[in-house]
C-alpha atoms as a PDB file:
ATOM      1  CA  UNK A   1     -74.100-144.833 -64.953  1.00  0.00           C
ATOM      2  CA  UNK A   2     -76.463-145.127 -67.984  1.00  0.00           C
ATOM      3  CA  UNK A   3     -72.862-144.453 -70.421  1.00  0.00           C
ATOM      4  CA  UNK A   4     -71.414-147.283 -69.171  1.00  0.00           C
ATOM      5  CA  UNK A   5     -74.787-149.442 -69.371  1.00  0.00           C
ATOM      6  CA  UNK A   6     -74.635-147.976 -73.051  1.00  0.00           C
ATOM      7  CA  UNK A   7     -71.001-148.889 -73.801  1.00  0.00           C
ATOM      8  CA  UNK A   8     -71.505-152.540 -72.373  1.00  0.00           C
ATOM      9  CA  UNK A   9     -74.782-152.806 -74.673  1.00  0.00           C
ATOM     10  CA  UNK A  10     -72.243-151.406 -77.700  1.00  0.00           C
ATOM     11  CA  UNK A  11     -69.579-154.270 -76.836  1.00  0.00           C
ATOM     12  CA  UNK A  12     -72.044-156.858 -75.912  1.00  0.00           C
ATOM     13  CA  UNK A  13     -74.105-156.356 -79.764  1.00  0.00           C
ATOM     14  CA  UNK A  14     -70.428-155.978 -81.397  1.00  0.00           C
ATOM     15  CA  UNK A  15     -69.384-159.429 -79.761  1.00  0.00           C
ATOM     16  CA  UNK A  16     -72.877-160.894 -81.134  1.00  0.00           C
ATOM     17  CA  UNK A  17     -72.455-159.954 -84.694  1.00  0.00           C
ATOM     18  CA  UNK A  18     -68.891-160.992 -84.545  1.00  0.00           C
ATOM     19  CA  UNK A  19     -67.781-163.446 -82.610  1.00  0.00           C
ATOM     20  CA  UNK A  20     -70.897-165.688 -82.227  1.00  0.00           C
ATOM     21  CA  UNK A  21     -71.981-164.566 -85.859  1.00  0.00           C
ATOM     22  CA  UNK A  22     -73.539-168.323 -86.326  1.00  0.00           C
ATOM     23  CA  UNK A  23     -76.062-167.698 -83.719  1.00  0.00           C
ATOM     24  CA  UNK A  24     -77.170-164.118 -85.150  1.00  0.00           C
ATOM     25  CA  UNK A  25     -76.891-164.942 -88.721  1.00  0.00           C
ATOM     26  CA  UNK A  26     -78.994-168.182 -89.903  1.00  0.00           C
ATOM     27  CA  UNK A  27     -77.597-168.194 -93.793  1.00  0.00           C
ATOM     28  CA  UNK A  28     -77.230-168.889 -96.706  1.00  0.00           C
ATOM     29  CA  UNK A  29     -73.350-167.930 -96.227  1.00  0.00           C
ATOM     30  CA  UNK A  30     -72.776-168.151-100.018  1.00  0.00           C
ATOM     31  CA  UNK A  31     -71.172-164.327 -99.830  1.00  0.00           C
ATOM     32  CA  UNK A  32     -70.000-164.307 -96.247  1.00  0.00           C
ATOM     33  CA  UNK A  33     -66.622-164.310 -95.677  1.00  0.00           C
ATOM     34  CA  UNK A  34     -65.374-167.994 -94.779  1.00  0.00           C
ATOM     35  CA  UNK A  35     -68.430-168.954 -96.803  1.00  0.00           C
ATOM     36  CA  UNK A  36     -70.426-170.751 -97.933  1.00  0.00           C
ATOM     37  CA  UNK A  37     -70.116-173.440 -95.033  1.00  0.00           C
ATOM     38  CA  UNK A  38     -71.405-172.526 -91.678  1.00  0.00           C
ATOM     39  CA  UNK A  39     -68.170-173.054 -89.812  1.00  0.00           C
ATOM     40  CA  UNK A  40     -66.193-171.717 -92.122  1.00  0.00           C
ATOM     41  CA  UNK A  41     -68.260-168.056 -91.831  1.00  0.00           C
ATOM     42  CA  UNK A  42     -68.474-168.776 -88.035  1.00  0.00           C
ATOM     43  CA  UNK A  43     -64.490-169.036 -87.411  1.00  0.00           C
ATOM     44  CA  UNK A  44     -63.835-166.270 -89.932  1.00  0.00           C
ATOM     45  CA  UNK A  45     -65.922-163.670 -88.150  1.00  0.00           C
ATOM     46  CA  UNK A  46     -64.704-165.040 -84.737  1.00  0.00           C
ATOM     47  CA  UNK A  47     -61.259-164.489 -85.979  1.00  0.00           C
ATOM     48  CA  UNK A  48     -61.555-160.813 -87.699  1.00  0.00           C
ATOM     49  CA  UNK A  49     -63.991-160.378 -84.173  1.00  0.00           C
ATOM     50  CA  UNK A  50     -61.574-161.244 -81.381  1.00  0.00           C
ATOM     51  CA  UNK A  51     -58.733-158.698 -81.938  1.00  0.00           C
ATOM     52  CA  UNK A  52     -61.429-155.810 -83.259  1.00  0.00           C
ATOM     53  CA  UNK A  53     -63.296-156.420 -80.068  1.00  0.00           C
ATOM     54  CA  UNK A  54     -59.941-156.311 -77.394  1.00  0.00           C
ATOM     55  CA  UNK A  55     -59.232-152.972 -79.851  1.00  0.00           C
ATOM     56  CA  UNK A  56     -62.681-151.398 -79.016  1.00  0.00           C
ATOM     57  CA  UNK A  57     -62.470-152.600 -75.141  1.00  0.00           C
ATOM     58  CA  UNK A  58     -58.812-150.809 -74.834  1.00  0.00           C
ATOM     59  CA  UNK A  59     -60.806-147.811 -77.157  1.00  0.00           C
ATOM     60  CA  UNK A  60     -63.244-147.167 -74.741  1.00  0.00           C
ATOM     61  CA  UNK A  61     -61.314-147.679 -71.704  1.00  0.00           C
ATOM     62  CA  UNK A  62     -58.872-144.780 -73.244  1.00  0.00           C
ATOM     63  CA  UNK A  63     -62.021-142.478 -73.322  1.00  0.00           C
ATOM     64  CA  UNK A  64     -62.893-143.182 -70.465  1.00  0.00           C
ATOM     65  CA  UNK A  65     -59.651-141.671 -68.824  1.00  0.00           C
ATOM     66  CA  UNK A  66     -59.669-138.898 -71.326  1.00  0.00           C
ATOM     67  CA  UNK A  67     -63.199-137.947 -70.209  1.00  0.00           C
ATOM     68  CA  UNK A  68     -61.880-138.558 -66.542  1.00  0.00           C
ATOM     69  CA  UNK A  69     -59.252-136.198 -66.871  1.00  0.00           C
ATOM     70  CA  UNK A  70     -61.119-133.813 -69.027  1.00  0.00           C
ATOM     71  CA  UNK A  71     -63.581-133.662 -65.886  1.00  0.00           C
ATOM     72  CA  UNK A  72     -61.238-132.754 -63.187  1.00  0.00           C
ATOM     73  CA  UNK A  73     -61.880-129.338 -62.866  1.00  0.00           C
ATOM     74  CA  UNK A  74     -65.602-130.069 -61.892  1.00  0.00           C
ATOM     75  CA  UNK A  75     -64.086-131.731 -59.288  1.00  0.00           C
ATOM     76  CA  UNK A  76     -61.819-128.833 -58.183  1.00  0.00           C
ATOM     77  CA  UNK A  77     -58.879-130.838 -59.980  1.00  0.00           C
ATOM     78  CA  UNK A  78     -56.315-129.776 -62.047  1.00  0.00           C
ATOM     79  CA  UNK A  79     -56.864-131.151 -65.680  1.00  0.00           C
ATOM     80  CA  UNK A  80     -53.492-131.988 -67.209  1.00  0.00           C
ATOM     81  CA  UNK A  81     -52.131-130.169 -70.092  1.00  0.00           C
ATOM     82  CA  UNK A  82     -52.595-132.652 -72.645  1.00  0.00           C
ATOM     83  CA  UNK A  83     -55.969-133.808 -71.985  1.00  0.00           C
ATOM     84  CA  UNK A  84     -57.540-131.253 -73.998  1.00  0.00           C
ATOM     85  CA  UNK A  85     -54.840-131.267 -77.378  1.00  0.00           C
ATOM     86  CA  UNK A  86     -55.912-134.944 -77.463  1.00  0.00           C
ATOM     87  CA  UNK A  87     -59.575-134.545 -77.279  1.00  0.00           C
ATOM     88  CA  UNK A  88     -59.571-132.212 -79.812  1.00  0.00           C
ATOM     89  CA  UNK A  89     -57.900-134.594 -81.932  1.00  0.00           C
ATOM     90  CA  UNK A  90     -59.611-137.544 -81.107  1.00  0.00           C
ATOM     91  CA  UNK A  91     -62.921-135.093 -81.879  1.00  0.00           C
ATOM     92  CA  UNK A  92     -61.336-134.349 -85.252  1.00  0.00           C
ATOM     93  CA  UNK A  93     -60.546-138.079 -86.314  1.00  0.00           C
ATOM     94  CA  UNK A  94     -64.082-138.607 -85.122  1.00  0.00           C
ATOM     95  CA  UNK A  95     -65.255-136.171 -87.333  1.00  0.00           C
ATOM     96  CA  UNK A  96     -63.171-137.419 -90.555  1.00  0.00           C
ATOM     97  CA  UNK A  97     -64.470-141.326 -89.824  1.00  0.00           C
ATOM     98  CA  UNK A  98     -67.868-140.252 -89.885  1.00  0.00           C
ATOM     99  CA  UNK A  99     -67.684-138.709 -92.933  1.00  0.00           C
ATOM    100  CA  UNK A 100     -65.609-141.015 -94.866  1.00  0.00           C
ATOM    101  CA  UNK A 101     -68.398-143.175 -93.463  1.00  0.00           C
ATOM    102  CA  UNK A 102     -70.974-141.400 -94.890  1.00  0.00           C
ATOM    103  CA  UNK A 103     -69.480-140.970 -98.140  1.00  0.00           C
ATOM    104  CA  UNK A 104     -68.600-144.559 -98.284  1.00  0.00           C
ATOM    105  CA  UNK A 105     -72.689-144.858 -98.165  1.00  0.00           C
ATOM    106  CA  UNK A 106     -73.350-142.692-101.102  1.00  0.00           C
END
């Protein structure tokens, strides 16, 4: 239960800095994008916001079945061949983002 109160917290502060960016973010909007007017950095953010946020909700509910099916045999299920090629992969392109991330930083 607390990963799922986690992941909601995740979406929830992603759909406050993005969407409803005018409420978190009081200005100046000179270098924001859609700037420098208010509504203009408002409806820019809610744009770019909107499809990132249905990409992270369909993201996390296709970990959530990986995990699911990655879990079976604690159940006494069979865990289907696949499961674990993809979570390997999905640990590897993990892996690259966060360094290219970190990188990106330096």
């Amino acid at each position: 239960m607390r990963c799922r109160s986690s992941w909601a917290a995740l979406f929830v502060l992603a759909v406050a800095r993005g969407a409803l960016y005018g409420f978190v973010d009081q200005g100046p909007y000179d270098t924001s994008w859609g700037g420098p007017s208010r509504a203009g950095a408002w409806l820019v953010h809610f744009a770019a916001a909107t499809p990132a946020g249905c990409a992270a909700l369909a993201a996390m509910y296709g970990i959530a079945g990986l995990q699911r099916r990655m879990a079976a045999p604690l159940r006494g299920e069979r865990r289907v061949r696949w499961a674990l090629p993809t979570a390997l992969v999905c640990a590897l392109a993990g892996t690259l983002f966060v360094i290219a991330f970190v990188r990106q930083l330096l």
